[in-house]
N, C-alpha and C. Protein backbone atom coordinates (compact mmCIF):
# COMPACT_ATOMS: atom_id res chain seq x y z
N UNK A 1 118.94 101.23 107.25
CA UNK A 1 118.59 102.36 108.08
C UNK A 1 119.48 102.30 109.33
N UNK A 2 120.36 103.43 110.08
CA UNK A 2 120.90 103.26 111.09
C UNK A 2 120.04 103.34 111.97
N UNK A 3 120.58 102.54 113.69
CA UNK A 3 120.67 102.12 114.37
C UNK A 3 119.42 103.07 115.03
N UNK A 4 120.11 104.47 114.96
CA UNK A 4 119.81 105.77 115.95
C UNK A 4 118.74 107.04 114.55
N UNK A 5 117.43 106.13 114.53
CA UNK A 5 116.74 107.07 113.51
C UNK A 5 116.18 108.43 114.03
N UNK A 6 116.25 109.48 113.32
CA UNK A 6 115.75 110.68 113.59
C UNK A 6 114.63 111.02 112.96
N UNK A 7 113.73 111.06 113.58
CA UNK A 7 111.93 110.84 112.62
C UNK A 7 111.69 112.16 112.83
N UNK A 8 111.30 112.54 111.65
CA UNK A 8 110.85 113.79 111.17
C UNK A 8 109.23 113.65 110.85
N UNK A 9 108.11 114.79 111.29
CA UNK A 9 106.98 114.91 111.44
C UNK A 9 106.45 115.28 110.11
N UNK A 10 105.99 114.41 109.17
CA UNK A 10 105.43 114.88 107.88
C UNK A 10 104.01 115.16 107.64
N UNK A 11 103.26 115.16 108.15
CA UNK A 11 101.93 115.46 107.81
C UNK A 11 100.86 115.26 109.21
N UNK A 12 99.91 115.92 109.47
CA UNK A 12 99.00 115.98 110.64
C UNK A 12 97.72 115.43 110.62
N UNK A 13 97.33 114.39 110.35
CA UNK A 13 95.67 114.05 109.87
C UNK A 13 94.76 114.03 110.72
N UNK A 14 93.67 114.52 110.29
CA UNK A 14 92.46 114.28 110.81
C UNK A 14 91.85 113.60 111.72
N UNK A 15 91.90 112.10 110.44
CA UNK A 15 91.13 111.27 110.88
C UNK A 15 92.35 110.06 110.71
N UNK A 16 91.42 108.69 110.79
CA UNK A 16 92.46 107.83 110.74
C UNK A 16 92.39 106.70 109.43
N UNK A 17 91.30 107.28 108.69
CA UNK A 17 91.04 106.69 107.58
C UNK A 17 92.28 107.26 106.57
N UNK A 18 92.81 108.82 106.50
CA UNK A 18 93.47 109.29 106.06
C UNK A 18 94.99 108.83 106.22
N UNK A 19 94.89 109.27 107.63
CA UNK A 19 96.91 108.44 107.78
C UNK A 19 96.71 107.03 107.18
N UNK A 20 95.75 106.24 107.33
CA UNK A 20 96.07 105.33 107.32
C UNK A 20 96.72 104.97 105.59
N UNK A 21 96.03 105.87 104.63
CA UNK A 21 96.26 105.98 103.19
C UNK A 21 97.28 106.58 103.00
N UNK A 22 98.00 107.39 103.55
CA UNK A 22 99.04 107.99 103.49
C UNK A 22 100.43 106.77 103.71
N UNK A 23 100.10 106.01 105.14
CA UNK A 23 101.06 105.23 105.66
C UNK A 23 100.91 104.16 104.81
N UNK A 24 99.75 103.29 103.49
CA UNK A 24 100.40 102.54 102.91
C UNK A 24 100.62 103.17 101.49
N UNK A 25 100.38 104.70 101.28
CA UNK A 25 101.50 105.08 99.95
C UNK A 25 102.47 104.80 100.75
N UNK A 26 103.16 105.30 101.34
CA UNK A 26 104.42 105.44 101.94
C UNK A 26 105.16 104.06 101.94
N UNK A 27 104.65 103.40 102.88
CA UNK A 27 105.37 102.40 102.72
C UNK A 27 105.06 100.90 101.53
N UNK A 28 104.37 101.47 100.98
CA UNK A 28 104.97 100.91 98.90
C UNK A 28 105.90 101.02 98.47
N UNK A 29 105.82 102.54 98.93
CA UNK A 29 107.52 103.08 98.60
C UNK A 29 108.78 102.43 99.13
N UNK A 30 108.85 101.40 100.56
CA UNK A 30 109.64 101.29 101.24
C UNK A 30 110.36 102.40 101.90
N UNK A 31 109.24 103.48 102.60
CA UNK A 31 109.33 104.29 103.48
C UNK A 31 109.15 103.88 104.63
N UNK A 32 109.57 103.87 106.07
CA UNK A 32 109.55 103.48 107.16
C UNK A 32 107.93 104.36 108.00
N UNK A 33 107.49 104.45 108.13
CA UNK A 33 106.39 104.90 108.69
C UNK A 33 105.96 104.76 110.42
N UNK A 34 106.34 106.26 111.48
CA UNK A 34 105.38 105.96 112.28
C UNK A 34 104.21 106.83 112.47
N UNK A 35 102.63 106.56 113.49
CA UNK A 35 101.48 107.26 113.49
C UNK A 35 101.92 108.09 115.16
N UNK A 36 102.08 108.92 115.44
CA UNK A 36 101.92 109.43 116.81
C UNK A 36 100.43 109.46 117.04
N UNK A 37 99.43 109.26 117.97
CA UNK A 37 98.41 109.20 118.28
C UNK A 37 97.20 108.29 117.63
N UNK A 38 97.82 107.50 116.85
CA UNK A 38 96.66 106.36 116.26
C UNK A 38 95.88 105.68 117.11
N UNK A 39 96.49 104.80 117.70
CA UNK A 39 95.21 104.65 119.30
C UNK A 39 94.22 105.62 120.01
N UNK A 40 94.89 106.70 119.87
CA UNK A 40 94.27 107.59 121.31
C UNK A 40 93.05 108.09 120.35
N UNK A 41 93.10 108.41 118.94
CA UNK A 41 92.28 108.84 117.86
C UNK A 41 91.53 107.40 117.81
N UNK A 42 91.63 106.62 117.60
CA UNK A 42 90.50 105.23 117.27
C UNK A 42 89.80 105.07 118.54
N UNK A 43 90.22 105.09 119.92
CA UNK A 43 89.50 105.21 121.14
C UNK A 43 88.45 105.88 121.01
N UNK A 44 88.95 107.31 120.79
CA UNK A 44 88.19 108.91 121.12
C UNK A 44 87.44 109.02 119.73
N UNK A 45 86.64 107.88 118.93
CA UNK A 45 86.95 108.75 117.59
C UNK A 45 86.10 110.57 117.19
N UNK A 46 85.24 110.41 117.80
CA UNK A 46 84.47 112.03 117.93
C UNK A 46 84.93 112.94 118.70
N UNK A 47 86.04 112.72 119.38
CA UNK A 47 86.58 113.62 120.21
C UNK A 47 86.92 114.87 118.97
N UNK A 48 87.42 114.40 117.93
CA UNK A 48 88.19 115.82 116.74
C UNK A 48 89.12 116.67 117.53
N UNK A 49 89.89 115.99 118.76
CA UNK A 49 90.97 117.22 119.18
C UNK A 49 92.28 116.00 119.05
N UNK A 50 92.01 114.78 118.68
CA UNK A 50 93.29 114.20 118.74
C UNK A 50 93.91 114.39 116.78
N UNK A 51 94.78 114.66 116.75
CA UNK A 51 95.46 114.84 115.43
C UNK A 51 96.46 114.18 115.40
N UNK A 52 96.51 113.37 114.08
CA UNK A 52 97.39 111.72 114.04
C UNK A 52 98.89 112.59 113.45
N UNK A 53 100.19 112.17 113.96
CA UNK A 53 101.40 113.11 113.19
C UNK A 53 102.07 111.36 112.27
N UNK A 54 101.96 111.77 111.37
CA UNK A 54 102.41 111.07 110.44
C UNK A 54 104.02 111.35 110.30
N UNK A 55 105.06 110.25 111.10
CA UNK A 55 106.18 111.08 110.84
C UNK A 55 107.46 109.61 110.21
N UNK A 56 108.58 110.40 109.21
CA UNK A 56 109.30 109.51 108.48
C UNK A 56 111.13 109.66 109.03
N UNK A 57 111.72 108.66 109.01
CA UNK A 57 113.12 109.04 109.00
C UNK A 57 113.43 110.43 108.20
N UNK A 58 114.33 110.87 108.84
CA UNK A 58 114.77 112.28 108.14
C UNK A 58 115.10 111.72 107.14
N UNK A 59 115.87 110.89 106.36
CA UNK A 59 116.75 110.66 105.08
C UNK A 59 115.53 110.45 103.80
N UNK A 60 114.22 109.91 104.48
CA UNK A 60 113.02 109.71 103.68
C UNK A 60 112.71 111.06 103.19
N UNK A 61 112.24 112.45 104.15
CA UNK A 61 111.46 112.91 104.07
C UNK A 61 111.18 113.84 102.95
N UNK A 62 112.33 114.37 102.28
CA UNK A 62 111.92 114.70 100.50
C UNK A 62 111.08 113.65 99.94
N UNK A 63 111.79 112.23 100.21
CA UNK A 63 111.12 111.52 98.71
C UNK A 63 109.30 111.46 99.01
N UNK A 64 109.44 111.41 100.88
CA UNK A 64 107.99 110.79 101.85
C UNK A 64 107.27 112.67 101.10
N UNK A 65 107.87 113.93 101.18
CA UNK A 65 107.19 114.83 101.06
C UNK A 65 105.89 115.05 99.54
N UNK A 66 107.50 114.79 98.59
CA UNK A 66 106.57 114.52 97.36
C UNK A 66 105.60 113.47 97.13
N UNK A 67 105.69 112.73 97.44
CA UNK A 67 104.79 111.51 97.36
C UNK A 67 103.49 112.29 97.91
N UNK A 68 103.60 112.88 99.06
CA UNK A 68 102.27 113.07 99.45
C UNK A 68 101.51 114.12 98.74
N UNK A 69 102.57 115.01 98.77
CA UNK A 69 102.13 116.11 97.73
C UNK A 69 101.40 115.91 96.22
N UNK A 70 101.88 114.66 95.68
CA UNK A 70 100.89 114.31 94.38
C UNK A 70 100.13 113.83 94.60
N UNK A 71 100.22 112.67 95.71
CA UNK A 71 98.53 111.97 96.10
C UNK A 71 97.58 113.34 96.30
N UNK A 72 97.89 114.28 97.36
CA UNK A 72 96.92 115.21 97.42
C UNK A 72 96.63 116.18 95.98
N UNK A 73 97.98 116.32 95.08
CA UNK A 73 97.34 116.64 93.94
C UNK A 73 96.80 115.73 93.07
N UNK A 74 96.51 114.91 92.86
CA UNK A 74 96.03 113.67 92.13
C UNK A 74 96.77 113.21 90.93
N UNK A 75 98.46 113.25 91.13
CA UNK A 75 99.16 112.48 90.17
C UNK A 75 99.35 111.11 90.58
């Protein structure tokens, strides 16, 4: 992976039970994975206004897109 990564925003979750299933499909795959707001959501957890951004290196984000796309369809 170079030096200077450009992370692209793939998915918005809920909760944090969710990213969190998302971030280890992903990185099974040997997808790089970061959570924008995972703390501030486990603090607050009833708040429901913090939304976790699940985001991947750009060079991932086809392979990171489909992946998610079948988990949510159930392949």
């Amino acid at each position: 992976m170079p030096e200077q990564t450009n992370w692209k925003e793939l998915k918005i979750c809920m909760d944090s039970m969710e990213a969190q299933l998302i971030r280890g499909l992903l990185e099974s795959e040997d997808i790089p994975v970061q959570m924008d707001n995972i703390n501030m959501h486990d603090l607050l957890p009833g708040v429901g206004l913090i939304n976790i951004k699940i985001l991947v290196p750009e060079e991932y984000f086809e392979k990171a897109e489909k992946l998610v796309r079948e988990f949510y369809d159930g392949q």
